[in-house]
C-alpha atoms as a PDB file:
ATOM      1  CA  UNK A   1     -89.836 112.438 -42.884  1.00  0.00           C
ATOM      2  CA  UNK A   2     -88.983 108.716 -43.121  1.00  0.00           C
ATOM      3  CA  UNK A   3     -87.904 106.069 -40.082  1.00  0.00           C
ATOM      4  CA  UNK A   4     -85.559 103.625 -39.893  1.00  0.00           C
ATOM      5  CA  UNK A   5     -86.312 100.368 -37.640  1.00  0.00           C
ATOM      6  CA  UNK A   6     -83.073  98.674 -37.044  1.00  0.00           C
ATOM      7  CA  UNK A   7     -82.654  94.868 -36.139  1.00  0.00           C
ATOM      8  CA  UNK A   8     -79.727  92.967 -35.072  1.00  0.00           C
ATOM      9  CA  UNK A   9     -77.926  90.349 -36.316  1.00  0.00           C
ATOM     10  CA  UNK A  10     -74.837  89.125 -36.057  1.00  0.00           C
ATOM     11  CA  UNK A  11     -72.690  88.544 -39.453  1.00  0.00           C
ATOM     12  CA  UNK A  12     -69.058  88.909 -39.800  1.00  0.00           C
ATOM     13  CA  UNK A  13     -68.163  88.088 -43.395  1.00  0.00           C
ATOM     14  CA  UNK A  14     -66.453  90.527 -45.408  1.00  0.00           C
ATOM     15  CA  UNK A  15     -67.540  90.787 -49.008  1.00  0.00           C
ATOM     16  CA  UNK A  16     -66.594  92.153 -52.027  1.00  0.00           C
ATOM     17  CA  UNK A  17     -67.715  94.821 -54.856  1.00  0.00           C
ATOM     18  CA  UNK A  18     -65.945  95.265 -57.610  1.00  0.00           C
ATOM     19  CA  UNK A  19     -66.530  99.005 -58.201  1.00  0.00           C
ATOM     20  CA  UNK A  20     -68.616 101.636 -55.579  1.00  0.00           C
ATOM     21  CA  UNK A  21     -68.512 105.062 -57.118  1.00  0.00           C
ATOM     22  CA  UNK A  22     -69.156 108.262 -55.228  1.00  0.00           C
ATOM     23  CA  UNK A  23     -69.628 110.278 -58.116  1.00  0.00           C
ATOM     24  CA  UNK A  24     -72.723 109.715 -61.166  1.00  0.00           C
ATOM     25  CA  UNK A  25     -72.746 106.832 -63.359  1.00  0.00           C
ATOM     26  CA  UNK A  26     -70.216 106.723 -66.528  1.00  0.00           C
ATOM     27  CA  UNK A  27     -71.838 106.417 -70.062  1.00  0.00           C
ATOM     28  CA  UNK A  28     -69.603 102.954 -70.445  1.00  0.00           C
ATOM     29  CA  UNK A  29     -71.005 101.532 -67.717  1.00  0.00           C
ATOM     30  CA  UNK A  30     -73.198  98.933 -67.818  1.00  0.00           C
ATOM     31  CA  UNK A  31     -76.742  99.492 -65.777  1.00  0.00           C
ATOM     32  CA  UNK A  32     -80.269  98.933 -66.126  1.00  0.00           C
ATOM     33  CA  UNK A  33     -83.408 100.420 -64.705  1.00  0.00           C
ATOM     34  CA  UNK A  34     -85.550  98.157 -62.140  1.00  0.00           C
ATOM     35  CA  UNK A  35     -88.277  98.726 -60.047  1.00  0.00           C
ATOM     36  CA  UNK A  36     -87.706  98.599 -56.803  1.00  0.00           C
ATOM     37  CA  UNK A  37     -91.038  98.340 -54.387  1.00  0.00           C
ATOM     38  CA  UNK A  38     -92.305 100.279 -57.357  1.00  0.00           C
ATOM     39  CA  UNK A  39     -89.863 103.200 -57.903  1.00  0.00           C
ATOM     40  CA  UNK A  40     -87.687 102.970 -60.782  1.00  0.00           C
ATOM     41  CA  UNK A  41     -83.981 102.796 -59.756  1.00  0.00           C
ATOM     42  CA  UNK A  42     -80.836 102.424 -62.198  1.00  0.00           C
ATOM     43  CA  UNK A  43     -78.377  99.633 -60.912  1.00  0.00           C
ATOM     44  CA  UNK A  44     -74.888  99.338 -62.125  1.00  0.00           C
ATOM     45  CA  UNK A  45     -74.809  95.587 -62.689  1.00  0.00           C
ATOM     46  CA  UNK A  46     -71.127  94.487 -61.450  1.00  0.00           C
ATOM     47  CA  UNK A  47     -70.829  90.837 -62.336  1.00  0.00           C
ATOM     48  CA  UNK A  48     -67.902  90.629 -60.090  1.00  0.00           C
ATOM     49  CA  UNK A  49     -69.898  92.431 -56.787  1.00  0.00           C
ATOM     50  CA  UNK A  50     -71.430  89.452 -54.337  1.00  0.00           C
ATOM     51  CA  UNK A  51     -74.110  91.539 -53.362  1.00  0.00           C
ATOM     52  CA  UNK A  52     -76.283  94.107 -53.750  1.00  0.00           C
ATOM     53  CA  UNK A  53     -75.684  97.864 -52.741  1.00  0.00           C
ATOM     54  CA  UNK A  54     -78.080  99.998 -51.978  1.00  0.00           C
ATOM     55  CA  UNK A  55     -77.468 103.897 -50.278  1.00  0.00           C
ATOM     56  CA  UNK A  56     -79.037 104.989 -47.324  1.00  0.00           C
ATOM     57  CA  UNK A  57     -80.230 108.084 -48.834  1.00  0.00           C
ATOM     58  CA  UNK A  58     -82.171 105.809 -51.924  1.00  0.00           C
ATOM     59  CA  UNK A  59     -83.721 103.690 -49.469  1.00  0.00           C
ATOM     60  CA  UNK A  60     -85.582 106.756 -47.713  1.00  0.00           C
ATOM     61  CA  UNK A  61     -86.830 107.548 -51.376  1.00  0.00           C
ATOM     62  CA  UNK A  62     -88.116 103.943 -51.520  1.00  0.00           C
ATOM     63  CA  UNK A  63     -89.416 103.035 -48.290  1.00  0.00           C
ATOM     64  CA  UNK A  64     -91.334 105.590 -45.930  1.00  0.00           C
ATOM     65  CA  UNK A  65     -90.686 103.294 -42.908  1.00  0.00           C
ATOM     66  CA  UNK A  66     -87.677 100.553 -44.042  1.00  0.00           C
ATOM     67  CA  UNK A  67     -86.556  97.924 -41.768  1.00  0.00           C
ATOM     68  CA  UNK A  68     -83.040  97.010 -41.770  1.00  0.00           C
ATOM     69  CA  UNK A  69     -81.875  94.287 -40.336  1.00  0.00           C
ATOM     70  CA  UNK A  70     -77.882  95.257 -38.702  1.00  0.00           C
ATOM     71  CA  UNK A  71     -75.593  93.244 -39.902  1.00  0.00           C
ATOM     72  CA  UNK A  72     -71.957  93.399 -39.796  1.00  0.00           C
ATOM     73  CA  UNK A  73     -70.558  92.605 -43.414  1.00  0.00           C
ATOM     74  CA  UNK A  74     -68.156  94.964 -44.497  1.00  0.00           C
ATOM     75  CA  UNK A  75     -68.025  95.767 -48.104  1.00  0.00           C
ATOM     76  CA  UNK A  76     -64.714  95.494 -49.667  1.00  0.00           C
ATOM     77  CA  UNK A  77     -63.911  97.280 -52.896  1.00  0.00           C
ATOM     78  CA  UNK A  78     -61.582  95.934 -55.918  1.00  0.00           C
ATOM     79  CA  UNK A  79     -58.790  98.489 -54.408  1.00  0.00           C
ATOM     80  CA  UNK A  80     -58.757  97.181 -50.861  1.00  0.00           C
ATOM     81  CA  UNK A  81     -61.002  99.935 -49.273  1.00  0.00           C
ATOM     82  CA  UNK A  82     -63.159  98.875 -46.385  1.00  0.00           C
ATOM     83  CA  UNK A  83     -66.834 100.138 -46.521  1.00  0.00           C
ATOM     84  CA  UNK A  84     -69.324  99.879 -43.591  1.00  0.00           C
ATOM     85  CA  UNK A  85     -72.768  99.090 -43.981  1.00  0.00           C
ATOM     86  CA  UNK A  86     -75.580 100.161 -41.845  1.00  0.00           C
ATOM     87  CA  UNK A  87     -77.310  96.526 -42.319  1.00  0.00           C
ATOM     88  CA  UNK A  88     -79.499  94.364 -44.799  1.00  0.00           C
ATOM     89  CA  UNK A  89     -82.807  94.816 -45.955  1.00  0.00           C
ATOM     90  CA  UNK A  90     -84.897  92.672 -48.128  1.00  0.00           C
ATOM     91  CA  UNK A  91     -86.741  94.406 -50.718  1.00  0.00           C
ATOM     92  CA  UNK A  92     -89.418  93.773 -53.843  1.00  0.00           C
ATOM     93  CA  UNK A  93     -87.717  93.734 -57.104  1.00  0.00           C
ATOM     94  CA  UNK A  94     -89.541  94.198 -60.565  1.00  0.00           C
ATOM     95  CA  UNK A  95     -88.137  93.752 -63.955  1.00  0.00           C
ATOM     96  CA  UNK A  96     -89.556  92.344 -67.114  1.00  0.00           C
ATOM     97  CA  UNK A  97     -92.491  91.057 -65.780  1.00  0.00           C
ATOM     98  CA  UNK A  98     -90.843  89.404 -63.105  1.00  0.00           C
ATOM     99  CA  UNK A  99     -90.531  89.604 -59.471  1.00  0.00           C
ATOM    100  CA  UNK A 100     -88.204  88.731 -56.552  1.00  0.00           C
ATOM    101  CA  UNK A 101     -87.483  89.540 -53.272  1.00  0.00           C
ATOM    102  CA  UNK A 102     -84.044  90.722 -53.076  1.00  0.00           C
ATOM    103  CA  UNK A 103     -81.364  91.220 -50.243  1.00  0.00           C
ATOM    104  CA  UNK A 104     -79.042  94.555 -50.150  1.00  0.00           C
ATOM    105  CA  UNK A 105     -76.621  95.810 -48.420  1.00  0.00           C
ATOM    106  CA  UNK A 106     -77.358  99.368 -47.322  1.00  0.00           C
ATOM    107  CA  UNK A 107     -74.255 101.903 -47.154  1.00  0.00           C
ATOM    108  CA  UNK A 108     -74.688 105.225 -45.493  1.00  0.00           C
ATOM    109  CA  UNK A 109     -72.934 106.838 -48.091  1.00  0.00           C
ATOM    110  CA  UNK A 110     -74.212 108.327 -51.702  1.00  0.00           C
ATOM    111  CA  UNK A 111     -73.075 105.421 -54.066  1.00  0.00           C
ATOM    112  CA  UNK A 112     -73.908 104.302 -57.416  1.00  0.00           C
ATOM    113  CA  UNK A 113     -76.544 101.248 -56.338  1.00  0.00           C
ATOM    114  CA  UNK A 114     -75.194  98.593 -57.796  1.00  0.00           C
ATOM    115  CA  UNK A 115     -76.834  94.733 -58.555  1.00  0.00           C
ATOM    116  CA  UNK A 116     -73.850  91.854 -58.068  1.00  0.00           C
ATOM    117  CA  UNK A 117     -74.322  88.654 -60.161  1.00  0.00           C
ATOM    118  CA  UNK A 118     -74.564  86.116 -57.784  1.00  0.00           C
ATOM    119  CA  UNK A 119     -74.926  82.055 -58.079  1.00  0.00           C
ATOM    120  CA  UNK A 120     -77.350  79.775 -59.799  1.00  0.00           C
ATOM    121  CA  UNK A 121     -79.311  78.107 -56.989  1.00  0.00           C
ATOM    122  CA  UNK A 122     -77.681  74.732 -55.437  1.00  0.00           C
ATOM    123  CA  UNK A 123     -74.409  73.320 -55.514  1.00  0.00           C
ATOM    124  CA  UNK A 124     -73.297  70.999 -58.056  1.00  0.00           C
ATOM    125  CA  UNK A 125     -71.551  67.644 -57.281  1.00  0.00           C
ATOM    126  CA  UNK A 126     -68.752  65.840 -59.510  1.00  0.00           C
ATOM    127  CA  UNK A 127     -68.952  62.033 -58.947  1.00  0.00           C
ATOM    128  CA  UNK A 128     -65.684  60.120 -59.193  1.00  0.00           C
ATOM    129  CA  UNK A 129     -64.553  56.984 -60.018  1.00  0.00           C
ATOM    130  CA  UNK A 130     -63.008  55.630 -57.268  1.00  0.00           C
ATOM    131  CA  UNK A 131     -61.045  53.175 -59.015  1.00  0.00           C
ATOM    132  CA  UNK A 132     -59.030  55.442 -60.836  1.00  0.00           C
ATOM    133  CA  UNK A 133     -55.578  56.224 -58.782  1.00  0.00           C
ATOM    134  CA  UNK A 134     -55.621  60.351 -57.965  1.00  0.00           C
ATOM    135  CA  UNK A 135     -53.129  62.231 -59.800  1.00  0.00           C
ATOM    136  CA  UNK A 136     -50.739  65.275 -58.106  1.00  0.00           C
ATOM    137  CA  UNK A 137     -49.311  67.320 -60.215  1.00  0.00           C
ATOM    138  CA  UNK A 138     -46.180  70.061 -59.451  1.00  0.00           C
ATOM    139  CA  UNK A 139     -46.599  73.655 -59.900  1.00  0.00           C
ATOM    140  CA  UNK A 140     -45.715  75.218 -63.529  1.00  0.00           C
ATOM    141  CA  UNK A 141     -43.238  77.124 -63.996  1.00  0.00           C
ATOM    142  CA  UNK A 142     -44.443  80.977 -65.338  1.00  0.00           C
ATOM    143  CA  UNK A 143     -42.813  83.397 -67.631  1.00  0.00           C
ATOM    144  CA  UNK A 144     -40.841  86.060 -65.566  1.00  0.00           C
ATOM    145  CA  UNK A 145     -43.294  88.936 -67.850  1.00  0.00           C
ATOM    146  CA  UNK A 146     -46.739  87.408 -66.679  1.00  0.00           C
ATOM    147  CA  UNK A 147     -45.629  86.200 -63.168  1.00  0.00           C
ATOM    148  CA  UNK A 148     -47.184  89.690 -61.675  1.00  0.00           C
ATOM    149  CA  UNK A 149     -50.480  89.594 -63.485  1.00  0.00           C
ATOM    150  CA  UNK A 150     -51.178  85.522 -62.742  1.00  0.00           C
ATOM    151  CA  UNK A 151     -50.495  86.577 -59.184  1.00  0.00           C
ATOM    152  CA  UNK A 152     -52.876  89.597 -59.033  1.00  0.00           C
ATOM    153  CA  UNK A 153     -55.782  87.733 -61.219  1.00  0.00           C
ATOM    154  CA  UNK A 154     -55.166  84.788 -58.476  1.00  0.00           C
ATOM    155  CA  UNK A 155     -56.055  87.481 -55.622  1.00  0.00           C
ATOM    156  CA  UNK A 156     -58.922  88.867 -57.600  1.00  0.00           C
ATOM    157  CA  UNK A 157     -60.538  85.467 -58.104  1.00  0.00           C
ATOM    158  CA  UNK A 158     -60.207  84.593 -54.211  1.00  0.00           C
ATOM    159  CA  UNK A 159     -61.603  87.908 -53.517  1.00  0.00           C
ATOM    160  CA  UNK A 160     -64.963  87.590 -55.501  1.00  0.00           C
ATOM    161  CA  UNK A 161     -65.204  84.152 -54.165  1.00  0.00           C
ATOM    162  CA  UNK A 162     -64.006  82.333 -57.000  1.00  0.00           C
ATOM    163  CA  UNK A 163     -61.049  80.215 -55.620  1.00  0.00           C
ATOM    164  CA  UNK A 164     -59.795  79.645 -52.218  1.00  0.00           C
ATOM    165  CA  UNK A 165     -56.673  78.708 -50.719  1.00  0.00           C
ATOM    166  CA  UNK A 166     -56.497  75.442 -49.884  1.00  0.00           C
ATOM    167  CA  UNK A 167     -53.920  74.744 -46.882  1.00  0.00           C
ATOM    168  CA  UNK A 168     -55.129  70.804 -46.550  1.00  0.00           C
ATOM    169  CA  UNK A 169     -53.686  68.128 -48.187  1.00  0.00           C
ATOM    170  CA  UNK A 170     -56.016  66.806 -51.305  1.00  0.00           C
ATOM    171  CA  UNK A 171     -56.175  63.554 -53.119  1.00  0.00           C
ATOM    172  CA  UNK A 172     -56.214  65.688 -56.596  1.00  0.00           C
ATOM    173  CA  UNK A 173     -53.972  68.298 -57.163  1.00  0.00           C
ATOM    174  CA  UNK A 174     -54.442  69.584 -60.987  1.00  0.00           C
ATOM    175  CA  UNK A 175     -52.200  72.004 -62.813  1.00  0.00           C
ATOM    176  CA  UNK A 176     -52.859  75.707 -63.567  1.00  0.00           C
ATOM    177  CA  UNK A 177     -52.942  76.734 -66.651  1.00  0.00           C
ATOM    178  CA  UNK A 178     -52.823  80.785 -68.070  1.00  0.00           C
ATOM    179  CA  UNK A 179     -54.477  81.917 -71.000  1.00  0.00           C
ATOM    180  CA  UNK A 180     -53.727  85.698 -72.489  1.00  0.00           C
ATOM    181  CA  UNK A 181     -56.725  87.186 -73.302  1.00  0.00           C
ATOM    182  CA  UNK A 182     -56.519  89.615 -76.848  1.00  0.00           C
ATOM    183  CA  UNK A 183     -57.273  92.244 -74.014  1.00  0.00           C
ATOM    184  CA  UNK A 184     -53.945  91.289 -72.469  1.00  0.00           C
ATOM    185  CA  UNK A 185     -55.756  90.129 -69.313  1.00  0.00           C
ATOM    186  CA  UNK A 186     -55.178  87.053 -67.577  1.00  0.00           C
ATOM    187  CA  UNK A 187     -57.778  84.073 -67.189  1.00  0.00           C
ATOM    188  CA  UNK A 188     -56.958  81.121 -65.324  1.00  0.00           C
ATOM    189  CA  UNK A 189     -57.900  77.580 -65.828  1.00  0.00           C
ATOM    190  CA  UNK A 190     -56.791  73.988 -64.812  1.00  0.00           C
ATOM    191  CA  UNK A 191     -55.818  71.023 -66.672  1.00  0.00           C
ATOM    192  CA  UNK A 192     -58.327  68.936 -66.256  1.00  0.00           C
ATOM    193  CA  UNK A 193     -57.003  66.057 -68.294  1.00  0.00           C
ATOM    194  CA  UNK A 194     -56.323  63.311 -65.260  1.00  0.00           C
ATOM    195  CA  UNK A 195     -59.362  64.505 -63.448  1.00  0.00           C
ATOM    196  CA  UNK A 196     -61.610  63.895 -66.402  1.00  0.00           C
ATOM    197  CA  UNK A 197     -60.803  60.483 -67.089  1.00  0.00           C
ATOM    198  CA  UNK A 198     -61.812  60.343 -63.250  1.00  0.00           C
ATOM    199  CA  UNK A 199     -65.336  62.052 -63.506  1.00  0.00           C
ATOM    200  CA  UNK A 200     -68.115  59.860 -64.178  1.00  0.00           C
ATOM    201  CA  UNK A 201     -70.454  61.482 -66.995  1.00  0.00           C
ATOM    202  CA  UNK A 202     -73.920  62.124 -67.003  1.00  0.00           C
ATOM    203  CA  UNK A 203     -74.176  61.918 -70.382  1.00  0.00           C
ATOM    204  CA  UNK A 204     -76.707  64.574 -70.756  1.00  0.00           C
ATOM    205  CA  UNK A 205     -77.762  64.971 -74.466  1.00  0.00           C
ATOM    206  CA  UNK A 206     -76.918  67.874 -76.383  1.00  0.00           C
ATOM    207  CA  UNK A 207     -79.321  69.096 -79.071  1.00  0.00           C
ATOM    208  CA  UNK A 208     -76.965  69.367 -82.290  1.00  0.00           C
ATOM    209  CA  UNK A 209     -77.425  72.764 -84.270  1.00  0.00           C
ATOM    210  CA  UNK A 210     -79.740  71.386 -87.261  1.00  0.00           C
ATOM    211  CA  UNK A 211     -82.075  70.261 -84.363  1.00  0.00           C
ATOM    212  CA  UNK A 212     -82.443  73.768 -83.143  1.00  0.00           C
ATOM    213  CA  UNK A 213     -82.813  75.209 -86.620  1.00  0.00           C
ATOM    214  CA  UNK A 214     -85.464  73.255 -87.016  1.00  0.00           C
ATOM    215  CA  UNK A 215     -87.635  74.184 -84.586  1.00  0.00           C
ATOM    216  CA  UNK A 216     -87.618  77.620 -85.242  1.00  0.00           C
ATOM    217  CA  UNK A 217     -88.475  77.882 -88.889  1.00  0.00           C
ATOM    218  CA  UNK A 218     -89.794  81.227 -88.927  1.00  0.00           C
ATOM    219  CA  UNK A 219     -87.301  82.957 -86.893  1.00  0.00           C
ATOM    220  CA  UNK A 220     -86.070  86.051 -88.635  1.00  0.00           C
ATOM    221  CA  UNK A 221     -83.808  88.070 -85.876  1.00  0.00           C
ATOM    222  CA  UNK A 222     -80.118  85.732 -84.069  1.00  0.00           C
ATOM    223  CA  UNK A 223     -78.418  86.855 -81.564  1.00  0.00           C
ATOM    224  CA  UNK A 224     -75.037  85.510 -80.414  1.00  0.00           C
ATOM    225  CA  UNK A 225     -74.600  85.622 -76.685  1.00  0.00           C
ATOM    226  CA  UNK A 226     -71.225  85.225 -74.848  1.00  0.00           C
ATOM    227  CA  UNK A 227     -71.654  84.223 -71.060  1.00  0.00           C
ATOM    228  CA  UNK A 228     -68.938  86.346 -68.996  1.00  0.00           C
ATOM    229  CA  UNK A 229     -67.206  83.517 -66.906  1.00  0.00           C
ATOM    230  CA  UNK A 230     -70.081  81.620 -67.230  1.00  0.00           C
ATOM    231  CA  UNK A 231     -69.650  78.209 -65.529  1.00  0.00           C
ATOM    232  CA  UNK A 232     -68.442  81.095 -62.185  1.00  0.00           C
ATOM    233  CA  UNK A 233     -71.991  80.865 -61.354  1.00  0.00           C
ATOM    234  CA  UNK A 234     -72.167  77.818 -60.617  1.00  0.00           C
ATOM    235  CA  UNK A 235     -70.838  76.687 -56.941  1.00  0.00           C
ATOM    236  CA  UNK A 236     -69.330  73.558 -56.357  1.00  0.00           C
ATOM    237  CA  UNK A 237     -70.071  71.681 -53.127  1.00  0.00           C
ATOM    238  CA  UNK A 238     -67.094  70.856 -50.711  1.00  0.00           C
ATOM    239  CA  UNK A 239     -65.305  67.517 -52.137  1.00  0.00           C
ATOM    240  CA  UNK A 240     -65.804  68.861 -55.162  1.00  0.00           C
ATOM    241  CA  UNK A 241     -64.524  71.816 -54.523  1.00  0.00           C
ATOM    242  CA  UNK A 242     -61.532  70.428 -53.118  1.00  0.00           C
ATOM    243  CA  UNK A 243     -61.117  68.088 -56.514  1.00  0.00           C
ATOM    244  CA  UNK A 244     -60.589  71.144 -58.117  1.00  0.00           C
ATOM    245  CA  UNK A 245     -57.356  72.068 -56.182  1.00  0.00           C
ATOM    246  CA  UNK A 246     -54.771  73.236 -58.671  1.00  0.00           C
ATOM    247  CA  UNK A 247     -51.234  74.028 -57.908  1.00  0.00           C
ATOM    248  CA  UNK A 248     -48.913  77.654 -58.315  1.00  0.00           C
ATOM    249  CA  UNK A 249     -46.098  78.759 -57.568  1.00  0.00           C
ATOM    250  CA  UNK A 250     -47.437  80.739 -54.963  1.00  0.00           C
ATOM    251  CA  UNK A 251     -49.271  77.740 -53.287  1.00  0.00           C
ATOM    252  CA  UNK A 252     -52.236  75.427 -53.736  1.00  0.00           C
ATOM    253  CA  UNK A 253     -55.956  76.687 -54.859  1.00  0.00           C
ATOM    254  CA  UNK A 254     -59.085  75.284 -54.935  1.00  0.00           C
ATOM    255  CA  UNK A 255     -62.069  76.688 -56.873  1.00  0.00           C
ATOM    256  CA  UNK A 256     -65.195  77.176 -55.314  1.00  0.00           C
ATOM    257  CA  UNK A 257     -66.684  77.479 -58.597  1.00  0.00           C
ATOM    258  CA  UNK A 258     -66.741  74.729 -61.822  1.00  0.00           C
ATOM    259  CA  UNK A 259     -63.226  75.762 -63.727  1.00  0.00           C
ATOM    260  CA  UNK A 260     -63.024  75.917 -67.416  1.00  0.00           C
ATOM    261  CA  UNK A 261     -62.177  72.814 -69.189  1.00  0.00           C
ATOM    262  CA  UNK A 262     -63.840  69.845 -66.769  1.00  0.00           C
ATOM    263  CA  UNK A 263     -66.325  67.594 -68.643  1.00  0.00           C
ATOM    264  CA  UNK A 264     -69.464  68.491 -65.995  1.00  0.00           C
ATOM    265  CA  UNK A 265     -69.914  72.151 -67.729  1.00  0.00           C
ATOM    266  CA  UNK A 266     -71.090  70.404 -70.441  1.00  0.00           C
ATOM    267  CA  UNK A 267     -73.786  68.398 -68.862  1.00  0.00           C
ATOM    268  CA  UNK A 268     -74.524  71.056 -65.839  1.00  0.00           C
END
């Protein structure tokens, strides 16, 4: 028999998973086994989820007693669907020798668990020369064939958090620039070329590749590792944020996030 001790608290913000399957994990997707107050659980990891999804029904296999905290945050899926949660709970995560206390969502429904990506810790600030006159560019025109995709990959982005729309005027308005992936998907980027000679450097130095050879001399196994919308994770506070406003046809965006192509990502 197991109890559940619900608090309250008030939250209101909707967020958003990616993918929440009724049905058992696919062999394609991508999931890992962590220990979770000791009992091993496998997590889909969803790089685009902003939290962490737990069932109801796991939980009572965790936790004999389990408090959750209510909470009102709505899970919203990639599709649109709207999924009630029952409330929060903070629980002991173990993996690789490490351990954190993590935050899920609990859903009264039997779902795939499922471990969102998140942000690095902090928010990162671009300093500006103030001297230098702000730049506002139009909106690009884009090809009638892509029009449909930019539009959806715009709405994705603002839905994981990404970009936002930006309704104020801004001193820097950037353009938008689209990129065709070989999968045929979109990605979305700004030109960054006016804003850069506007960011003041921190000139952070760069180890060149002979440098790292050389410290590893009797390495035998390389790996090559490609970050998955890598600078994403890193959250930009507000005036920065809003430096990064870009402009499309179907309005003005700011990203929340550092964009491709700005000369901080280097340095961050």
């Amino acid at each position: 028999m197991h109890t559940l001790e619900i608090c309250s608290e008030s939250d209101d913000d909707e967020l958003f998973v990616a993918t929440i399957d009724d049905s058992e994990l696919n062999t394609d997707e991508w999931t890992e086994t962590i220990n979770v107050n000791d009992v091993p659980v496998n997590f889909q990891l969803d790089t685009g989820a902003k939290c962490n999804v737990l069932s109801l029904q796991k939980l009572k296999t965790i936790c004999s007693y389990p408090i959750i905290t209510k909470q009102v945050s709505p899970l919203r899926s990639y599709s649109g669907h709207i999924i009630d949660t029952v409330g929060v709970i903070n629980l002991r995560c173990s993996y690789k020798c490490q351990d954190h206390a993590v935050k899920f969502h609990i859903v009264d429904h039997n779902v795939q668990s499922v471990i969102g990506l998140g942000c690095l810790p902090g928010t990162h600030k671009i300093r500006i020369n103030k001297t230098v006159a702000p730049v506002v560019h139009a909106p690009r025109k884009i090809p009638i064939a892509i029009k449909d995709k930019v539009k959806a990959e715009l709405g994705r982005m603002e839905d994981i958090g990404v970009i936002f729309k930006q309704q104020e005027p801004t001193q820097w308005v950037n353009s938008m620039v689209t990129v065709i992936k070989p999968n045929g998907k979109i990605r979305i980027c700004i030109d960054p070329r006016d804003l850069n000679k506007a960011i003041l450097r921190e000139h952070y130095p760069l180890k060149t590749v002979e440098e790292v050879i050389s410290q590893m001399p009797n390495a035998n196994v390389f790996s090559k590792l490609d970050a998955t919308s890598g600078f994403w994770h890193i959250q930009l506070e507000k005036p920065s944020s809003k430096l990064c406003t870009f402009n499309t046809p179907f309005g003005r965006y700011r990203f929340a996030r550092l964009p491709f192509g700005s000369i901080p990502e280097n340095c961050v």
